[in-house]
Protein backbone atom coordinates (compact mmCIF):
# COMPACT_ATOMS: atom_id res chain seq x y z
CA UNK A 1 -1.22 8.18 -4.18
CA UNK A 2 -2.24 9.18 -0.55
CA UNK A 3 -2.66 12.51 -1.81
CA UNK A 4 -4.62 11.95 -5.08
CA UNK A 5 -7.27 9.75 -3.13
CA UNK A 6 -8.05 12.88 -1.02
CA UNK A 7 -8.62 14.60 -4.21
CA UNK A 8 -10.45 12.25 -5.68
CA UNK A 9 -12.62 12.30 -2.33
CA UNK A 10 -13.24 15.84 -2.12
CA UNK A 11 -14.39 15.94 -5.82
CA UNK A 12 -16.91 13.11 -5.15
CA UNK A 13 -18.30 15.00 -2.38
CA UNK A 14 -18.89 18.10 -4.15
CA UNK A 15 -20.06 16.23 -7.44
CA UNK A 16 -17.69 16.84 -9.60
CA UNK A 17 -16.87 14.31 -12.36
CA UNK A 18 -13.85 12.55 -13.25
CA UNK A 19 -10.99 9.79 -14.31
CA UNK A 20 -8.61 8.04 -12.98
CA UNK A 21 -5.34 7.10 -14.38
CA UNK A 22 -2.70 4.21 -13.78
CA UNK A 23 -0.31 2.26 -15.38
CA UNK A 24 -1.26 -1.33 -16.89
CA UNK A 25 1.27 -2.47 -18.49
CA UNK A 26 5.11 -1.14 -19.11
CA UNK A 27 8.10 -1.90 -21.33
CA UNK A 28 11.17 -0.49 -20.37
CA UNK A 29 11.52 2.53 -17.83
CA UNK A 30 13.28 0.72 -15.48
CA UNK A 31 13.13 3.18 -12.38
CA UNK A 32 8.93 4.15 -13.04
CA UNK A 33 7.40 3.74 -9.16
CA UNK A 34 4.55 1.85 -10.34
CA UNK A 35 2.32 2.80 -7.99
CA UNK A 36 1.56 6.21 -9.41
CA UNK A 37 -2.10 8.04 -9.94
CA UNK A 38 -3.92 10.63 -11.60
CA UNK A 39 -7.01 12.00 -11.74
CA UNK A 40 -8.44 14.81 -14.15
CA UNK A 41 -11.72 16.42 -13.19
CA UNK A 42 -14.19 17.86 -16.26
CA UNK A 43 -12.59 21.12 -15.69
CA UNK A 44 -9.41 20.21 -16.88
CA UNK A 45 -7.55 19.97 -13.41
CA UNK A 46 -4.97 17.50 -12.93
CA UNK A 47 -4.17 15.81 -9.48
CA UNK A 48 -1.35 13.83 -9.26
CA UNK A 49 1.90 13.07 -12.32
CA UNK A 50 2.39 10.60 -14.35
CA UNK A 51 5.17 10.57 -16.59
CA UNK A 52 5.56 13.79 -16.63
CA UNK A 53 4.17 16.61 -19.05
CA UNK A 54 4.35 14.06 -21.96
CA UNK A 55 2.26 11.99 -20.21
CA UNK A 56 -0.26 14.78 -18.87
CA UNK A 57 -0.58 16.02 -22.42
CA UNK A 58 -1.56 12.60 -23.93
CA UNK A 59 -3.68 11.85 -20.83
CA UNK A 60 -5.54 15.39 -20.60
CA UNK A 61 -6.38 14.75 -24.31
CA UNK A 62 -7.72 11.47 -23.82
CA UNK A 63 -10.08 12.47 -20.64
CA UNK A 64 -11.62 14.99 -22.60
CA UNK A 65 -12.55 12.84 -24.96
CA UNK A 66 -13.78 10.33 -22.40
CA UNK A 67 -16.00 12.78 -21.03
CA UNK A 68 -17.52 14.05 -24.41
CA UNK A 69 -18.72 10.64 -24.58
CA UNK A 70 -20.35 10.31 -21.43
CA UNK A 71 -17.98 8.05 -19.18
CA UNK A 72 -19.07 5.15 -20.50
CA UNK A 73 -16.31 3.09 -21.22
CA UNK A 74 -12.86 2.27 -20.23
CA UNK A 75 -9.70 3.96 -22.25
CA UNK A 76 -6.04 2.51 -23.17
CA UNK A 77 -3.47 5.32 -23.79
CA UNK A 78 -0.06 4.38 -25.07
CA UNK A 79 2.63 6.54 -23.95
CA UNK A 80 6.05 6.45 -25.22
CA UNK A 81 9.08 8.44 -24.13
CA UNK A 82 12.63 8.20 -26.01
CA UNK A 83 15.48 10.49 -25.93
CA UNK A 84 15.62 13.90 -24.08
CA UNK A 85 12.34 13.29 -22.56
CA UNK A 86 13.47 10.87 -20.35
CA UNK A 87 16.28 13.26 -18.45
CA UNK A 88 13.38 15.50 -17.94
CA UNK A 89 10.63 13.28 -16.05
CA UNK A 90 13.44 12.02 -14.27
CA UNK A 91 14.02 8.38 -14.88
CA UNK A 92 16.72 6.54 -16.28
CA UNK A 93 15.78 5.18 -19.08
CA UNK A 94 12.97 5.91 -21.80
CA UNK A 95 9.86 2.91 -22.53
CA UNK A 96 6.58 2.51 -23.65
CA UNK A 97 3.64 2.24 -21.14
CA UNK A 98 -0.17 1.94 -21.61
CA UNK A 99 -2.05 3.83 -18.96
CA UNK A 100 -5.86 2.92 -17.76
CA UNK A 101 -8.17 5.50 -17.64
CA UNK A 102 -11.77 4.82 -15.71
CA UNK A 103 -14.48 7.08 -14.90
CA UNK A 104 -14.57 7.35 -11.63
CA UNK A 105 -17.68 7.36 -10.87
CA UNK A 106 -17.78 4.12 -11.61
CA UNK A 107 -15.64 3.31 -8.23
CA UNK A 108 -16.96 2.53 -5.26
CA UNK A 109 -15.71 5.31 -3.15
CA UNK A 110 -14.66 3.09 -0.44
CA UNK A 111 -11.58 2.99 -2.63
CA UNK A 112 -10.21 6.63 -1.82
CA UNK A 113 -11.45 6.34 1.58
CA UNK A 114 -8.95 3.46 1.89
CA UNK A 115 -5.65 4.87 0.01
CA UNK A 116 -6.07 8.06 1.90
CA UNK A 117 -6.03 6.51 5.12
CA UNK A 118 -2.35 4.34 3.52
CA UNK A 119 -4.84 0.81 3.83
CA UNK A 120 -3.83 -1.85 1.41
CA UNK A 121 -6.69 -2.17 -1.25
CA UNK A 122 -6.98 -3.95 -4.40
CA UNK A 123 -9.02 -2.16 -7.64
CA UNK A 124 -10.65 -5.24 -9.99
CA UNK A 125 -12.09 -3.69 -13.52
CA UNK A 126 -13.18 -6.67 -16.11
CA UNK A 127 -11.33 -5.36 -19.07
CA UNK A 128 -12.12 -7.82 -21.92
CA UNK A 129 -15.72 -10.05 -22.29
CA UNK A 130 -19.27 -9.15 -22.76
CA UNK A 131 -19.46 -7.58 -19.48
CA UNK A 132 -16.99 -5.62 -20.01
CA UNK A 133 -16.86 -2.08 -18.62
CA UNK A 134 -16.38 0.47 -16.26
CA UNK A 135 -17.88 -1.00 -13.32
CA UNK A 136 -15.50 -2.11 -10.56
CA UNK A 137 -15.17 -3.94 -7.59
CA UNK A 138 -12.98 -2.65 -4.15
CA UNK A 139 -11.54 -5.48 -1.95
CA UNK A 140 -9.93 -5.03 1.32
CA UNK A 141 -7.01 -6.93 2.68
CA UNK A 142 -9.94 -8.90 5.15
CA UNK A 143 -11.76 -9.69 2.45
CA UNK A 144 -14.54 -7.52 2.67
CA UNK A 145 -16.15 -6.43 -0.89
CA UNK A 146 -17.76 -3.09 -2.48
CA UNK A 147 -19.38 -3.05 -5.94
CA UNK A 148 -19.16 -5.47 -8.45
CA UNK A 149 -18.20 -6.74 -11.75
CA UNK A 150 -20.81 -9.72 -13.12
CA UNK A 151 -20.03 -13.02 -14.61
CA UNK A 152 -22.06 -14.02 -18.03
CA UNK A 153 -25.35 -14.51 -15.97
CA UNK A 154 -24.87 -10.57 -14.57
CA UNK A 155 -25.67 -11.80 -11.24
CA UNK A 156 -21.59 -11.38 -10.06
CA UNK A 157 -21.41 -15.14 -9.45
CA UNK A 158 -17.49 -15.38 -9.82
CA UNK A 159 -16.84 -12.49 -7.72
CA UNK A 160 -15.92 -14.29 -4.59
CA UNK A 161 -13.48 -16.11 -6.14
CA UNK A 162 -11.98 -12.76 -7.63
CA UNK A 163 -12.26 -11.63 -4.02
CA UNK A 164 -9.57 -13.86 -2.88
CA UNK A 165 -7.19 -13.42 -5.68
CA UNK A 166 -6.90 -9.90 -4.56
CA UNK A 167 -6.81 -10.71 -0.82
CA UNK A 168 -3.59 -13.58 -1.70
CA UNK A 169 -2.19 -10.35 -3.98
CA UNK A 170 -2.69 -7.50 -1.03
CA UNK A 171 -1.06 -10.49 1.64
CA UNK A 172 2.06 -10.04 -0.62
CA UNK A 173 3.13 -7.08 0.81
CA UNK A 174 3.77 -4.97 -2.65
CA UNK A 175 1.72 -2.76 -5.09
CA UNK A 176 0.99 -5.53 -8.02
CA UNK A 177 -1.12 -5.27 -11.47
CA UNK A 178 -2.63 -8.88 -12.82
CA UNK A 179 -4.68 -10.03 -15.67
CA UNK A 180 -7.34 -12.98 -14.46
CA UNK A 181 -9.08 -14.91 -17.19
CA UNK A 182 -12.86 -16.54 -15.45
CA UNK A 183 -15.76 -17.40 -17.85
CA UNK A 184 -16.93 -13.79 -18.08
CA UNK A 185 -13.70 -12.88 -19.93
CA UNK A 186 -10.32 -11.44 -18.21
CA UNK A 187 -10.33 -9.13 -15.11
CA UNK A 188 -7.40 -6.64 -13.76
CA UNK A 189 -6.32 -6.80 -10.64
CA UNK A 190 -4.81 -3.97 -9.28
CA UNK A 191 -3.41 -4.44 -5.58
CA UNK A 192 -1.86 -0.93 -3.78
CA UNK A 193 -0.07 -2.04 -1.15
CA UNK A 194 1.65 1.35 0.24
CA UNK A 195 5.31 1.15 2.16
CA UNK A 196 5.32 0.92 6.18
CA UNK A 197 5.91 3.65 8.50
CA UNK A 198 8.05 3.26 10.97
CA UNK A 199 7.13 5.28 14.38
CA UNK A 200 9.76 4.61 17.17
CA UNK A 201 9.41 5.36 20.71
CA UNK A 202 12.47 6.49 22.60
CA UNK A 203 16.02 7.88 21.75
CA UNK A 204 19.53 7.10 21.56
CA UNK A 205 21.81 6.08 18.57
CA UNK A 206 19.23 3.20 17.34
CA UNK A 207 16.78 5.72 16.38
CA UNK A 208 19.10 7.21 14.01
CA UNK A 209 20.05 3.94 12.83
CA UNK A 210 16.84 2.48 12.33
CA UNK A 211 16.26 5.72 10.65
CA UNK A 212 19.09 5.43 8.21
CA UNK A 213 17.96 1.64 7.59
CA UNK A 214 14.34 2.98 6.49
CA UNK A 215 15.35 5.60 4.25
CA UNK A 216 17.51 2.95 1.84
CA UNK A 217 14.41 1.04 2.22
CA UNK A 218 12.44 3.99 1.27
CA UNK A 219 10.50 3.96 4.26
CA UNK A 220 9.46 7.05 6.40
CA UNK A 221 10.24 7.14 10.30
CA UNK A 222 9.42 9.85 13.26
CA UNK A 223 10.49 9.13 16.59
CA UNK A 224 9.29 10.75 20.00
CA UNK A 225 9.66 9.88 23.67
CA UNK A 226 6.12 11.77 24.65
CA UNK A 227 3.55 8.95 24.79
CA UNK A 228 1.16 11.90 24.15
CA UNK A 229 3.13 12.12 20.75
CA UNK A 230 2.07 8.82 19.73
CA UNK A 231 -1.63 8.99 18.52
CA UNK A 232 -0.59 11.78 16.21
CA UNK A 233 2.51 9.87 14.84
CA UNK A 234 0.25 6.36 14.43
CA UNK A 235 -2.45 8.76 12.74
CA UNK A 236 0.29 9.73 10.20
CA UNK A 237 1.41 6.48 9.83
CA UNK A 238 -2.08 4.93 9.01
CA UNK A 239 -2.78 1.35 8.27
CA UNK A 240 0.58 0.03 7.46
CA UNK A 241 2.48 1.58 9.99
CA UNK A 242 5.00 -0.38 12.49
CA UNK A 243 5.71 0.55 16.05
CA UNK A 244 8.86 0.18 17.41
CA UNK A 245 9.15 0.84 21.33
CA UNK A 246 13.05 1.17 22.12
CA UNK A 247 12.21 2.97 25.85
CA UNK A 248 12.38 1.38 28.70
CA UNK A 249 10.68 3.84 31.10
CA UNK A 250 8.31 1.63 32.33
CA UNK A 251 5.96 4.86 32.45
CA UNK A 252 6.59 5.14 28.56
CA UNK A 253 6.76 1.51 26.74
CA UNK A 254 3.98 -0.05 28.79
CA UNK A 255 1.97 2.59 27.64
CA UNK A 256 3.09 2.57 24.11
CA UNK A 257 2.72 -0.86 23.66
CA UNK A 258 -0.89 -0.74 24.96
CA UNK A 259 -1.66 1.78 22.82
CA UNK A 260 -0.12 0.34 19.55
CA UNK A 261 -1.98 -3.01 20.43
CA UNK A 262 -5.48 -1.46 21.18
CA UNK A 263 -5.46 0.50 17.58
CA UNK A 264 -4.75 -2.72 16.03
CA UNK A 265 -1.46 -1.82 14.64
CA UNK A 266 -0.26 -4.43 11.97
CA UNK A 267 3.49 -4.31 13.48
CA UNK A 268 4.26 -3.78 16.85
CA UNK A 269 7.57 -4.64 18.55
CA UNK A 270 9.83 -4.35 22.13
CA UNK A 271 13.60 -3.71 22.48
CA UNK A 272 14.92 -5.29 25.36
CA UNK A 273 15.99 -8.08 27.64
CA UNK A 274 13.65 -11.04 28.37
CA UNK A 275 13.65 -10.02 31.98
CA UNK A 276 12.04 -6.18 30.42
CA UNK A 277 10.05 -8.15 28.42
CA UNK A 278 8.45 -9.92 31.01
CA UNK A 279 7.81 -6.88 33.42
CA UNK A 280 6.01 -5.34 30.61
CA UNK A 281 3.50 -8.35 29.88
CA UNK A 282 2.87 -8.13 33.39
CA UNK A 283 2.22 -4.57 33.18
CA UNK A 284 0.15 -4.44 30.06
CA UNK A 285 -1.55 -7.89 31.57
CA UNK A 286 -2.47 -5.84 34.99
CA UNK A 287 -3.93 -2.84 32.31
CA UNK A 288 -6.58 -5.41 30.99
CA UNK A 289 -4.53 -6.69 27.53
CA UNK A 290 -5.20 -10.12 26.62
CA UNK A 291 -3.49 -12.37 25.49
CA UNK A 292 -4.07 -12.82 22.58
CA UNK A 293 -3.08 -9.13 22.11
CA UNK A 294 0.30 -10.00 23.80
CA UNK A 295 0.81 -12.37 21.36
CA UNK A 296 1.16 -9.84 18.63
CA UNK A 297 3.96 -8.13 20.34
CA UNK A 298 7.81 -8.84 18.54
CA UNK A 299 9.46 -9.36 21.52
CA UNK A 300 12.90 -8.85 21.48
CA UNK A 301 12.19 -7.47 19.01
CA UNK A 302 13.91 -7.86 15.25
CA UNK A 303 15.50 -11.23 13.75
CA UNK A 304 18.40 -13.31 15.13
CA UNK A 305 21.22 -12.19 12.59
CA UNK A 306 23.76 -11.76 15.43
CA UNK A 307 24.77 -8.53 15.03
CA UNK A 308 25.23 -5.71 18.00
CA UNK A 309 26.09 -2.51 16.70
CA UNK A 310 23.00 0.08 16.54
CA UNK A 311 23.42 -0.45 12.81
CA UNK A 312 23.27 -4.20 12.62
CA UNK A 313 20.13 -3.80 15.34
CA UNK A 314 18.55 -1.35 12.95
CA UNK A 315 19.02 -4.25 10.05
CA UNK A 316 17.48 -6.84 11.61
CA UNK A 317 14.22 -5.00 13.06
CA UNK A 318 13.90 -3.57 9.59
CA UNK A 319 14.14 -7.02 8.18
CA UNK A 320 11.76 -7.89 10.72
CA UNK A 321 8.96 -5.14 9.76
CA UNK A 322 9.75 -6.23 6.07
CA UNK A 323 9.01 -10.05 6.42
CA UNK A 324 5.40 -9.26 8.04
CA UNK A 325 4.92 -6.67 5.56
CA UNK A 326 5.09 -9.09 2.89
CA UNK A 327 3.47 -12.02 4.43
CA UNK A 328 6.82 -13.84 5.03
CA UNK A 329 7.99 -16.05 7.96
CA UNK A 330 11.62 -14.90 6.93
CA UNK A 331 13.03 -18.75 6.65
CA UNK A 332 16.20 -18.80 4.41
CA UNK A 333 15.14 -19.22 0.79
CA UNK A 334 17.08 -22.44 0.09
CA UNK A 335 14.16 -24.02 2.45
CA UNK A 336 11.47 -22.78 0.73
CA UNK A 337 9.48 -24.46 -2.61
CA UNK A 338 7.96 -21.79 -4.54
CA UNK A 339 9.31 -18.81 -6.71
CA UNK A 340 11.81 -17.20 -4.71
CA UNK A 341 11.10 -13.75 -6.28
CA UNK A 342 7.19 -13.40 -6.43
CA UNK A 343 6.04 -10.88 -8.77
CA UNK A 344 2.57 -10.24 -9.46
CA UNK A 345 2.32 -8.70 -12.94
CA UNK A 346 -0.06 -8.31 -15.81
């Protein structure tokens, strides 16, 4: 995804036209990521796979009719895959799955600026109505707004409301598709939330623990125990990453912390005793951090699951990072009220 909205970027810069494709809707194909795009250019070039070379074929075809016709519409392709096919895009089992495609032009660009730096951002396209179209709207997980879609009276009246739908699906934590009926007709919501990355300061056996914990997760990690390391390594992490400080060189996690907290990262947590904990708020205090900002620290960090062993540690930071990923307080489902299992879907 990261990599198609760079592509998609450097062909609105130099002009060139194209579409974007996702999946909608999907029967079957149990393991398909979900999260998937591509984009074809007028030229023919593809960035990005999506179900494989059955799917480019169908999809290539379908683009090049879209731009014969000027971009002016929105397009539903059908894809199915049965039998051998399925071995050889690599998932499990075959399905049917109907894939958007959108000029994108029609975007605002704020979009690929937003996936390429790994931001959560939600896509909304009004798919069925009189205003229906190409012409989209971009929503940010604060709410903020780009483009537009139009209620009945074309002045956009219901798009605040819209607005926060996609704000409660981005809080969530998880890439989600939705259909939303207003006056105006139905809406998709499409929500990219992309998976944290987890940059750890410091060494020992936890960091190849809380390593081993984020790859079942599916979740990227580099550790380093430079502080001068760290900009680079939160620059490759982007919006979504976490920061985990395990040092306790009090010339190294003070620092760390400081910096995490100053670049507004969304997860930031401490190993270490309350009595480490406290000389680093005093530190960090001293270097000008408010309190507010000390707030935001996880400190000790992880949840209290009991466990001691560098794996069990790993579990519960990881369950930690997870929880305010998705929005979560992490209370034991038997004391919540609502679905225990939400799933935005179309």
């Amino acid at each position: 995804m990261q990599d198609v909205a760079n592509a998609v970027r450097r062909g609105v810069r130099e002009g060139r036209a194209a579409v974007i494709g996702r999946v909608v809707d999907v029967k079957g194909f149990s393991t398909l990521p979900g999260d998937e795009l591509v984009a074809i250019d007028a030229a023919g070039s593809r960035y990005g796979d999506l179900l494989g070379r059955p799917g480019a074929e169908r999809l290539e075809a379908a683009a090049s009719a879209m731009f014969a016709a000027g971009l002016s519409g929105l397009e539903t392709v059908t894809i199915e895959i049965h039998g051998k096919e399925v071995a050889e895009i690599g998932l499990s089992c075959g399905g049917r799955a109907d894939v958007l495609l959108q000029s994108v032009g029609a975007i605002p660009e704020t979009l690929w600026d937003l996936l390429a730096s790994r931001a959560p951002a939600a896509l909304m396209t009004r798919i069925e109505g009189p205003t229906a179209g190409p012409a989209a709207m971009v929503v940010d997980r604060d709410g903020r707004t780009w483009g537009g879609l139009g209620g009945l009276d074309g002045l956009g009246s219901g798009d605040d409301a819209l607005a926060k739908e996609a704000v409660t699906a981005l809080a969530a934590g998880r890439t989600s598709t939705r259909r939303l009926e207003d006056e105006a007709g139905v809406v998709l919501l499409e929500a990219w939330v992309p998976a944290p990355r987890l940059v750890v300061v410091g060494s020992g056996d936890l960091v190849g623990a809380i390593t081993a914990q984020a790859d079942l997760l599916g979740w990227e990690t580099e550790a380093t125990d430079s502080p001068a390391a760290l900009d680079g390594l939160l620059d490759w992490a982007g919006a979504t990453a976490a920061l985990i400080v395990l040092s306790h060189d009090p010339h190294v996690d003070t620092s760390a912390l400081a910096a995490g907290l100053a670049r507004g990262v969304s997860y930031v947590g401490a190993l270490g005793s309350r009595a480490t904990q406290s000389r680093r708020i005093e530190g960090l205090t001293a270097s000008g951090v408010d309190a507010d900002a000390l707030d935001r620290i996880h400190r000790p960090i992880g949840l209290d699951l009991g466990g001691r062993r560098s794996s069990e540690v790993a579990l519960s930071i990881a369950a930690e990072i997870l929880a305010c990923h998705c929005g979560r307080d992490a209370r034991p489902l038997r004391e919540g009220t609502g679905p225990i299992n939400y799933r935005p879907t179309a």
